[in-house]
PDB file of N, CA and C in Angstrom:
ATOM      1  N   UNK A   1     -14.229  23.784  22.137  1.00  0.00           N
ATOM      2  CA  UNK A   1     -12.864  23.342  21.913  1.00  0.00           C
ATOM      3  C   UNK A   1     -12.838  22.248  20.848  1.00  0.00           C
ATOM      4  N   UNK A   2     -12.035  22.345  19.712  1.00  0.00           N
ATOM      5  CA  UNK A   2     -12.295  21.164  18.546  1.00  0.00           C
ATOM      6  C   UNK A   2     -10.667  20.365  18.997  1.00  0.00           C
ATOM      7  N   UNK A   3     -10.660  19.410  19.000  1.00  0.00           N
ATOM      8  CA  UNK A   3      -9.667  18.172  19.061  1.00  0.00           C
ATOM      9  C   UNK A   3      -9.830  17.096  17.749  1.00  0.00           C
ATOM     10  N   UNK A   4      -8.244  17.346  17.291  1.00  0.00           N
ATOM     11  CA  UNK A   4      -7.657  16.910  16.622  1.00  0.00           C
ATOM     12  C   UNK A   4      -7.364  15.449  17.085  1.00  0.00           C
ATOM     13  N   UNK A   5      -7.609  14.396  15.754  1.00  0.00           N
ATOM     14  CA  UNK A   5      -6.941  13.328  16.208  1.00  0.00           C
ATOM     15  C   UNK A   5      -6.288  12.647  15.204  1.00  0.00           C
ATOM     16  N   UNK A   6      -5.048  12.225  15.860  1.00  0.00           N
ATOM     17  CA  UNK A   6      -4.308  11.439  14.497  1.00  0.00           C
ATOM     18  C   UNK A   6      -5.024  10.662  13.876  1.00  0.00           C
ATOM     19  N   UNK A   7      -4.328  10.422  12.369  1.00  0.00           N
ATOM     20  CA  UNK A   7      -5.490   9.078  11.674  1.00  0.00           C
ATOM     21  C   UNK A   7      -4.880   7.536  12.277  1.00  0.00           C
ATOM     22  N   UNK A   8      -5.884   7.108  12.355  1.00  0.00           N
ATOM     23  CA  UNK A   8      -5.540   5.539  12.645  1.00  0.00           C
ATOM     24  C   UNK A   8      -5.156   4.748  11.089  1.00  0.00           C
ATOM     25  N   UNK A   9      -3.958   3.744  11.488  1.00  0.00           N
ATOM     26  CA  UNK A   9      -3.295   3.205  10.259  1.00  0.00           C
ATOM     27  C   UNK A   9      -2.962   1.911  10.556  1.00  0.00           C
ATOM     28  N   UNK A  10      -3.300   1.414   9.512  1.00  0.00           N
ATOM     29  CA  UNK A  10      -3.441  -0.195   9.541  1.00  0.00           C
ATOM     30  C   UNK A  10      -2.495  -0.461   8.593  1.00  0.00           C
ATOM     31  N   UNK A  11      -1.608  -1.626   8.285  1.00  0.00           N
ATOM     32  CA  UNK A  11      -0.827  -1.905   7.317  1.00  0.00           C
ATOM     33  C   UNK A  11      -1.322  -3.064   6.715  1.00  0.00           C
ATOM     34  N   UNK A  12      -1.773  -3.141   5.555  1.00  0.00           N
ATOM     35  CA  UNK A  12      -2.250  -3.954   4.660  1.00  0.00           C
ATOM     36  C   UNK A  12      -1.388  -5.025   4.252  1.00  0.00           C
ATOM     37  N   UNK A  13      -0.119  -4.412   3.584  1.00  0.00           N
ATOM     38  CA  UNK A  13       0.508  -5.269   2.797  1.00  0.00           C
ATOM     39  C   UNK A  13       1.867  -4.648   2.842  1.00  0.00           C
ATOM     40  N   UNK A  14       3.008  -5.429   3.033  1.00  0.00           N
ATOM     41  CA  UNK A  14       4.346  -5.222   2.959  1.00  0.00           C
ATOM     42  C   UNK A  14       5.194  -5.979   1.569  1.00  0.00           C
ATOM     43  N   UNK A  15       5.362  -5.408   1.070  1.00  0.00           N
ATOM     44  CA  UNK A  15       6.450  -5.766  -0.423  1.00  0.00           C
ATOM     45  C   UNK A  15       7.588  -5.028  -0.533  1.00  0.00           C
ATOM     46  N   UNK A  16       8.390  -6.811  -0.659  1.00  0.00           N
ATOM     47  CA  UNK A  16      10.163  -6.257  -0.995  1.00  0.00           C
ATOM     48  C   UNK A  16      10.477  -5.296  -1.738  1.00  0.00           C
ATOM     49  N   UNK A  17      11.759  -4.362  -1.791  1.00  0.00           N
ATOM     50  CA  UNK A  17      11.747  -3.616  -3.121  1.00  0.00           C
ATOM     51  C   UNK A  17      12.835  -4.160  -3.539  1.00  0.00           C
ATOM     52  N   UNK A  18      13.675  -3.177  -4.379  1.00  0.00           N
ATOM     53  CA  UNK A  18      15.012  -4.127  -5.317  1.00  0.00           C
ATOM     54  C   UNK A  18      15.643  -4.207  -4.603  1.00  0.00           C
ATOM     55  N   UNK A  19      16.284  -3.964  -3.349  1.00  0.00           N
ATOM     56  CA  UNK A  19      17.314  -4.449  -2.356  1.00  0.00           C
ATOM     57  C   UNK A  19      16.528  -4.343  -1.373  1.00  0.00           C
ATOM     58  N   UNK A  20      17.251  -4.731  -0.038  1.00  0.00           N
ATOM     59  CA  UNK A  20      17.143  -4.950   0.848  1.00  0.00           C
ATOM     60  C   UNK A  20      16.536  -4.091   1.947  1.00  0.00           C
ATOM     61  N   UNK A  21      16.901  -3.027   2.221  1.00  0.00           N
ATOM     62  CA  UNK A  21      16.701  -1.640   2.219  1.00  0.00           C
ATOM     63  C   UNK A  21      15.528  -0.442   1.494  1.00  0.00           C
ATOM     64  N   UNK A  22      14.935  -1.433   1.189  1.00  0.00           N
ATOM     65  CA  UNK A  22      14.149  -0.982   0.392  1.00  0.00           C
ATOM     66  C   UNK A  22      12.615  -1.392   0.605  1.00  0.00           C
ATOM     67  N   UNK A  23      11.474  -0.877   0.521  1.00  0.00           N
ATOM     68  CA  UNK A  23      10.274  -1.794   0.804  1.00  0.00           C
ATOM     69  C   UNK A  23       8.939  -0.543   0.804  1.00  0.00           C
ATOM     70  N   UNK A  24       7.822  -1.536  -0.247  1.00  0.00           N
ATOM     71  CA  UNK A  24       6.711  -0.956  -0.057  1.00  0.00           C
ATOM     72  C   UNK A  24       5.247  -1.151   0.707  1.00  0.00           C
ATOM     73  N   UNK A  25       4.687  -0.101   1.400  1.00  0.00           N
ATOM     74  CA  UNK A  25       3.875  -0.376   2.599  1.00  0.00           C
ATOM     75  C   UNK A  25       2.402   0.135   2.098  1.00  0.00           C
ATOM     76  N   UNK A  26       1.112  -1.155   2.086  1.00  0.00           N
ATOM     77  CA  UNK A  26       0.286  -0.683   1.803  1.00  0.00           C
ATOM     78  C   UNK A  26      -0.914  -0.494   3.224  1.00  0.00           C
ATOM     79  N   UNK A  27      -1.133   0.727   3.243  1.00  0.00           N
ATOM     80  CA  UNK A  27      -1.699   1.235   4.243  1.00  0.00           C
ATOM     81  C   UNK A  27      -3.459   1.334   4.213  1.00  0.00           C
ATOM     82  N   UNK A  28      -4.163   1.310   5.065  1.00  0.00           N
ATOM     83  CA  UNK A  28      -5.192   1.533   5.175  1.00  0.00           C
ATOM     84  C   UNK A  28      -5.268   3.026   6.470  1.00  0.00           C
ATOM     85  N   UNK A  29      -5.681   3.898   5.842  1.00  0.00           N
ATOM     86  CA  UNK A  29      -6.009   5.206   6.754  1.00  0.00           C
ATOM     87  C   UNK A  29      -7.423   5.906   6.953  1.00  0.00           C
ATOM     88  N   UNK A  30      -7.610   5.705   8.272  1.00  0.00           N
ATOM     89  CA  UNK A  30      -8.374   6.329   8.750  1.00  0.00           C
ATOM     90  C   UNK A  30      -8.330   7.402   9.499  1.00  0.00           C
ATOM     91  N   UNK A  31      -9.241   8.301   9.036  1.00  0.00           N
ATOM     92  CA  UNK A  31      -9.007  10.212   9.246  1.00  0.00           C
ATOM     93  C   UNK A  31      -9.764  10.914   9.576  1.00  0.00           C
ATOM     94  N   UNK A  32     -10.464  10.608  11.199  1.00  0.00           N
ATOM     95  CA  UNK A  32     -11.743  11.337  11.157  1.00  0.00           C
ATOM     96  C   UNK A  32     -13.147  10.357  10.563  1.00  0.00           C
ATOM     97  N   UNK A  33     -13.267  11.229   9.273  1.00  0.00           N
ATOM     98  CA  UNK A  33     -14.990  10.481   8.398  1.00  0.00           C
ATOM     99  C   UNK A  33     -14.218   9.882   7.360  1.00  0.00           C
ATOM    100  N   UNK A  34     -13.166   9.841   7.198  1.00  0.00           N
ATOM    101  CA  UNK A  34     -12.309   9.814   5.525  1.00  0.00           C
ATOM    102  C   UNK A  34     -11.700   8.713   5.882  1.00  0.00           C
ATOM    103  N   UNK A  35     -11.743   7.872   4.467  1.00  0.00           N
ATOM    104  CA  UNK A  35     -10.795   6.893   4.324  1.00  0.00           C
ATOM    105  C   UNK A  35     -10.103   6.526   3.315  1.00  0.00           C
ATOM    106  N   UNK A  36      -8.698   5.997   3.418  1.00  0.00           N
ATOM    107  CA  UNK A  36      -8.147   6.138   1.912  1.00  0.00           C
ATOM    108  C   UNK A  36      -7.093   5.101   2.074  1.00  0.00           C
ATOM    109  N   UNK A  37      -6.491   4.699   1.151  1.00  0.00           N
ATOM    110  CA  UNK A  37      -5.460   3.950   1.015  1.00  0.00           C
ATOM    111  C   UNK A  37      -4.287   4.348   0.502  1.00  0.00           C
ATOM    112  N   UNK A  38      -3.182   4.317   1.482  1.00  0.00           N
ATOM    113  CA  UNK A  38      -2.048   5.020   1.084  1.00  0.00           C
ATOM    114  C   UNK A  38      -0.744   3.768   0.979  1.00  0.00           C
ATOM    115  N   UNK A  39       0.077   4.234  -0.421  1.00  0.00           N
ATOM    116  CA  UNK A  39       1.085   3.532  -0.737  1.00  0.00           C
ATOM    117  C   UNK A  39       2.498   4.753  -0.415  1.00  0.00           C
ATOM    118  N   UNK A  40       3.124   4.120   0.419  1.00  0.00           N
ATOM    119  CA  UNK A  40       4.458   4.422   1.232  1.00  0.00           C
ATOM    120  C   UNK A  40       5.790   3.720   0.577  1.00  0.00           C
ATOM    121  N   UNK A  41       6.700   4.623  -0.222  1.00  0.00           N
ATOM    122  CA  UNK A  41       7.982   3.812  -0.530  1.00  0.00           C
ATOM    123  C   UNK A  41       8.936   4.677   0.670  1.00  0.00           C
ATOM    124  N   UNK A  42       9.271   3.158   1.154  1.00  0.00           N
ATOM    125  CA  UNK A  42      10.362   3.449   1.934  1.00  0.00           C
ATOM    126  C   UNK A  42      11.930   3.237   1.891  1.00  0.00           C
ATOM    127  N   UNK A  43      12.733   3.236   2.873  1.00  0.00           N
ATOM    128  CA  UNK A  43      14.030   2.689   2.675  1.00  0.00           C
ATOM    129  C   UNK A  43      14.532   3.022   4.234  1.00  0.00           C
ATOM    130  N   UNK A  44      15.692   2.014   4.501  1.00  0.00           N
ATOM    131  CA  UNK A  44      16.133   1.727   5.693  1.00  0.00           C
ATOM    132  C   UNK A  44      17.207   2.667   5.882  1.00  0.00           C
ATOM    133  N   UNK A  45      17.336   3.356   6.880  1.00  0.00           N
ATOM    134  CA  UNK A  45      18.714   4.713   7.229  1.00  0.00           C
ATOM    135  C   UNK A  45      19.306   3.813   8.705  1.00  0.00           C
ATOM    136  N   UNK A  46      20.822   3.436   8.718  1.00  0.00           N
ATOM    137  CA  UNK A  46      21.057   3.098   9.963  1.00  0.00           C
ATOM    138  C   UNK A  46      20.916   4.157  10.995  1.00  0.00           C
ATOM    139  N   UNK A  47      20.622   4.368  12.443  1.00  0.00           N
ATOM    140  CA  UNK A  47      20.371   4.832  13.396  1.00  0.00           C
ATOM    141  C   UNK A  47      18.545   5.871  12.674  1.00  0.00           C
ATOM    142  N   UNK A  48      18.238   5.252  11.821  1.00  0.00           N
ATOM    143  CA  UNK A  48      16.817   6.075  11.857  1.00  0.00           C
ATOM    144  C   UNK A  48      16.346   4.802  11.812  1.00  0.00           C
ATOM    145  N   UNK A  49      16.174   3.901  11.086  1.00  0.00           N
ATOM    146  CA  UNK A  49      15.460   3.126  10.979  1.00  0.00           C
ATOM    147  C   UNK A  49      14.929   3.371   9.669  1.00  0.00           C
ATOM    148  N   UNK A  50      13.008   2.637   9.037  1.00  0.00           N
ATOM    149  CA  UNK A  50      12.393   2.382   8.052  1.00  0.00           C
ATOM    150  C   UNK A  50      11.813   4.417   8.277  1.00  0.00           C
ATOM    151  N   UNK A  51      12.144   4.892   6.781  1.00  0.00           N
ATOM    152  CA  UNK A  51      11.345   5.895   6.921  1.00  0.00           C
ATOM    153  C   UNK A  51      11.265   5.958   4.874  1.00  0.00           C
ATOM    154  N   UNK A  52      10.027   7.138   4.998  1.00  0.00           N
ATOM    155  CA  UNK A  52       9.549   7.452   3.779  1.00  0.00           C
ATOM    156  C   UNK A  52       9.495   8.455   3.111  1.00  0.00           C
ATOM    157  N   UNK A  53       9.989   7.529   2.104  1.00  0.00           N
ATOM    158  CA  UNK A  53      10.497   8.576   0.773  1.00  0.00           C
ATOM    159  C   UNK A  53       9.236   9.537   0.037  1.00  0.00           C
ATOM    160  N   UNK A  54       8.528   8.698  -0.242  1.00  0.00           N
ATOM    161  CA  UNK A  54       7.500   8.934  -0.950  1.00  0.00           C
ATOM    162  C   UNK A  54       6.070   8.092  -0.308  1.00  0.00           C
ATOM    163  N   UNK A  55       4.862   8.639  -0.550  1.00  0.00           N
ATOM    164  CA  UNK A  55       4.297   8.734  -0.640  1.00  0.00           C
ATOM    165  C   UNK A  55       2.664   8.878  -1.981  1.00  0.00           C
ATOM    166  N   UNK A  56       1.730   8.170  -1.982  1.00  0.00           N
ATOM    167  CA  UNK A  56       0.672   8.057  -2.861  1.00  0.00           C
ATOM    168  C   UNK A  56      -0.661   7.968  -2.090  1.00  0.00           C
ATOM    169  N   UNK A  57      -1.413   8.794  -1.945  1.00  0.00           N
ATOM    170  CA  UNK A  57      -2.738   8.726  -1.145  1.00  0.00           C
ATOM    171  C   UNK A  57      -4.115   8.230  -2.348  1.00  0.00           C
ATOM    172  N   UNK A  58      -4.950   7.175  -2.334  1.00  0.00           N
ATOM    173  CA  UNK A  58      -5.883   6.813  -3.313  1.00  0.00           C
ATOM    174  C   UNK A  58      -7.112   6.658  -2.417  1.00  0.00           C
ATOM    175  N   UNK A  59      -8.161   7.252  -2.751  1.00  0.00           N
ATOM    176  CA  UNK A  59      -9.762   7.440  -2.455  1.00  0.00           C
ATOM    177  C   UNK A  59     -10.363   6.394  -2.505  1.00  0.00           C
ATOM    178  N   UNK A  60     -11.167   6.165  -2.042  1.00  0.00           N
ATOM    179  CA  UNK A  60     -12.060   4.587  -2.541  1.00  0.00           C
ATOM    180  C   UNK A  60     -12.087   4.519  -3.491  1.00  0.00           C
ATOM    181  N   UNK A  61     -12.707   4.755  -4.281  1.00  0.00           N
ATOM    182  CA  UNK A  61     -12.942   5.157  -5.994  1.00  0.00           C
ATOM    183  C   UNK A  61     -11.534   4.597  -6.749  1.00  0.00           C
ATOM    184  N   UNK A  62     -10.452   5.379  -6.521  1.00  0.00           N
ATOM    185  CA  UNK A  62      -9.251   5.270  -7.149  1.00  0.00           C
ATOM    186  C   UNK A  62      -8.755   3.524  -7.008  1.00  0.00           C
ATOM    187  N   UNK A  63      -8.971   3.389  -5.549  1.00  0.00           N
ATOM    188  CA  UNK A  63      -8.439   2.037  -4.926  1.00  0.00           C
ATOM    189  C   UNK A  63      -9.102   0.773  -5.487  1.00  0.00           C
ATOM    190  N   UNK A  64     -10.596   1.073  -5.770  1.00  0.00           N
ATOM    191  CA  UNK A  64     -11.345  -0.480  -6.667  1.00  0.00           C
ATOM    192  C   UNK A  64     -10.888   0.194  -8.236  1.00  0.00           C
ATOM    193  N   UNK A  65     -10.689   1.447  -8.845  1.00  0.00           N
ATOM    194  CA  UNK A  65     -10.544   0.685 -10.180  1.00  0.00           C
ATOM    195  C   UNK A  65      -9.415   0.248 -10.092  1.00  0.00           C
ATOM    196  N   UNK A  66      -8.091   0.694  -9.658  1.00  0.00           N
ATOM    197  CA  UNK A  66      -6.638   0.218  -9.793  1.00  0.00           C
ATOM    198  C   UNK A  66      -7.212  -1.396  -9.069  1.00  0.00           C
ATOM    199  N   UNK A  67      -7.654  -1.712  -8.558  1.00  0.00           N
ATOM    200  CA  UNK A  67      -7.708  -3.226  -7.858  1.00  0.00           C
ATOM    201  C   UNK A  67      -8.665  -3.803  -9.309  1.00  0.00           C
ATOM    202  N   UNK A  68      -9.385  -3.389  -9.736  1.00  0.00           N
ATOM    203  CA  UNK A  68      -9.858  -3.969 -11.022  1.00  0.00           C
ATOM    204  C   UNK A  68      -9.011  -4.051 -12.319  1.00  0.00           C
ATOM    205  N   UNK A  69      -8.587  -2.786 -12.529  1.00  0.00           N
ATOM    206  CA  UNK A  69      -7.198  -2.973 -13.390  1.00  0.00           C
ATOM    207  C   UNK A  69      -6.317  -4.061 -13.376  1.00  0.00           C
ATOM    208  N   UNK A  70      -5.751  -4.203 -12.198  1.00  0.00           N
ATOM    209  CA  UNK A  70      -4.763  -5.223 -11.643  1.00  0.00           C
ATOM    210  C   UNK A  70      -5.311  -6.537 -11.628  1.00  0.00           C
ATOM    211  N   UNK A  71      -6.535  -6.467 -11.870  1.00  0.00           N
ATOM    212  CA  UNK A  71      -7.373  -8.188 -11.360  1.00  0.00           C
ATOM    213  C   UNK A  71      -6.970  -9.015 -12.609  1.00  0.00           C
ATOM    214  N   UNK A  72      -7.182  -8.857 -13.918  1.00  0.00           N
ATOM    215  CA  UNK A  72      -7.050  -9.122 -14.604  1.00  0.00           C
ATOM    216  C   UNK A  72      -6.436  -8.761 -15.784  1.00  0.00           C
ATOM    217  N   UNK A  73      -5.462  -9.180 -16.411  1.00  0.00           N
ATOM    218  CA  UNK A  73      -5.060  -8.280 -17.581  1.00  0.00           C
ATOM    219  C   UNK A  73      -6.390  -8.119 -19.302  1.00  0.00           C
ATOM    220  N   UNK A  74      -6.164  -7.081 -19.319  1.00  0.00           N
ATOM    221  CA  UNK A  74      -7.141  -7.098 -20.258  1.00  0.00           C
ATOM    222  C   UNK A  74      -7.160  -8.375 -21.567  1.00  0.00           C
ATOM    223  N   UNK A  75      -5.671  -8.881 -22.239  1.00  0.00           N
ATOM    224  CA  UNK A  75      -5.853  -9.287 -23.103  1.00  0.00           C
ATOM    225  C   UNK A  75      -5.031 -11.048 -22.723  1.00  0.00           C
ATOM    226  N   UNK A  76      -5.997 -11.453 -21.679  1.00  0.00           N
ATOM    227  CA  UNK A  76      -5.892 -12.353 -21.231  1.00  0.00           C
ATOM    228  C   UNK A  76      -7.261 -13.426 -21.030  1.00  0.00           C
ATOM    229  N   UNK A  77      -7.486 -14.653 -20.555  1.00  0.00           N
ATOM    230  CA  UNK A  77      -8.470 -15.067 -20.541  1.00  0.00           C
ATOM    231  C   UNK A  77      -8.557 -15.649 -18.878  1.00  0.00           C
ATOM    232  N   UNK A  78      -9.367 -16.270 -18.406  1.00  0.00           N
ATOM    233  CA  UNK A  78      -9.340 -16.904 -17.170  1.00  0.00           C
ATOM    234  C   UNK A  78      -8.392 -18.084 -17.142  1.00  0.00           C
ATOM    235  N   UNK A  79      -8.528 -18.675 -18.437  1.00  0.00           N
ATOM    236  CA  UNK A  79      -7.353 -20.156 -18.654  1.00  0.00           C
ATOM    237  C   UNK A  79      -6.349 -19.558 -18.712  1.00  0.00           C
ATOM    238  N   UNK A  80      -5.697 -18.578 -19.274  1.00  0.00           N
ATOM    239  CA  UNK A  80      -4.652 -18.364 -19.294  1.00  0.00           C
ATOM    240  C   UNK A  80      -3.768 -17.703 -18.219  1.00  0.00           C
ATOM    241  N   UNK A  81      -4.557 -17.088 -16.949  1.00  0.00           N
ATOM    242  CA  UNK A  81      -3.906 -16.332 -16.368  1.00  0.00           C
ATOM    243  C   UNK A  81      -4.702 -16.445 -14.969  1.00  0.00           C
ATOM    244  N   UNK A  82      -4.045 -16.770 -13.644  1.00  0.00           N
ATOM    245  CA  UNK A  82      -4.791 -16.899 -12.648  1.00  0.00           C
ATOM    246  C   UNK A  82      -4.260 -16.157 -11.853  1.00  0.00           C
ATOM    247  N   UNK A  83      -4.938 -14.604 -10.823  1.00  0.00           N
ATOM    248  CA  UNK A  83      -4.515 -14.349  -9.843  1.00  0.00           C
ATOM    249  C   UNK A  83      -4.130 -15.014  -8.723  1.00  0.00           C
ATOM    250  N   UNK A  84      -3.332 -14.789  -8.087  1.00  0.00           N
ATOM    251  CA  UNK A  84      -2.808 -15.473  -6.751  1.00  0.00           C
ATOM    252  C   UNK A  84      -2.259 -14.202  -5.772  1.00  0.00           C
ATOM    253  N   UNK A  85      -2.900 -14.538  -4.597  1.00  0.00           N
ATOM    254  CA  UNK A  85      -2.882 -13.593  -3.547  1.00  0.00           C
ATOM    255  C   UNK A  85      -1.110 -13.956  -2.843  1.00  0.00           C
ATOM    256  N   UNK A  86      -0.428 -13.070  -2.902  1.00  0.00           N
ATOM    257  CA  UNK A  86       1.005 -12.825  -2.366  1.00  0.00           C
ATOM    258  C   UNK A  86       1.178 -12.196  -1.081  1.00  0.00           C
ATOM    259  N   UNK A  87       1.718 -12.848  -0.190  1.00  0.00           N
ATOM    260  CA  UNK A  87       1.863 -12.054   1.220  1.00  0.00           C
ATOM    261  C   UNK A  87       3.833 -11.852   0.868  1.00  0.00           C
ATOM    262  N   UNK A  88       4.093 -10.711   1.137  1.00  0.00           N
ATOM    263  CA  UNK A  88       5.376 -10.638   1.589  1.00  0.00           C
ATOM    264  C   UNK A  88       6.128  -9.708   2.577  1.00  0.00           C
ATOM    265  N   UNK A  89       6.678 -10.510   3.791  1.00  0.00           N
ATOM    266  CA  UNK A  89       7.328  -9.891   4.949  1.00  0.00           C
ATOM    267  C   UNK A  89       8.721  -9.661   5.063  1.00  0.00           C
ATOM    268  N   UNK A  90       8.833  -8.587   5.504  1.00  0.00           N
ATOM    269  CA  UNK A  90      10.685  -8.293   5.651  1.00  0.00           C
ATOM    270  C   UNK A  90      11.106  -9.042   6.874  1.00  0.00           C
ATOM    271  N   UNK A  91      12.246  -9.078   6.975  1.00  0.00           N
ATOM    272  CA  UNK A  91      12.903  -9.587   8.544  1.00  0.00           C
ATOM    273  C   UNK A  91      13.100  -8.695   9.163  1.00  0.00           C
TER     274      UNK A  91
END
């Protein structure tokens, strides 16, 4: 008998979108042996609640270069430009 099991999902990171109603969810998924990081755009429906529009699934691989991409801008220097880690929560 093979049994199926949902993936386990962790939420990484929550960011505002342009209104209120609006918001992006960065996920950590686990699937079995597989793991990936999934970006969720959502939006708020009264009597549904937060649900999703869209969807982006990224591989390990995909997830450190875009996190390397993002680390630094290429035509920047360390003096000129300092990452800073952003938490942001909805109400």
């Amino acid at each position: 008998m093979h049994v199926t099991r949902e993936p386990q999902e962790a939420i990484l990171q929550q960011l505002p979108g342009a209104t209120t109603d609006q918001r992006l969810l960065v996920l950590h998924v686990q699937d079995g042996k597989t793991t990936r990081i999934e970006l969720r755009q959502q939006s708020w429906g009264e009597g549904v609640g937060w649900y999703t529009q869209s969807s982006v699934s990224l591989e390990p691989a995909q997830w450190s270069a875009l996190r390397g991409g993002v680390s630094r801008p290429a035509r920047s220097t360390p003096t000129e430009w300092q990452p800073r880690i952003v938490r942001a929560e909805s109400a």
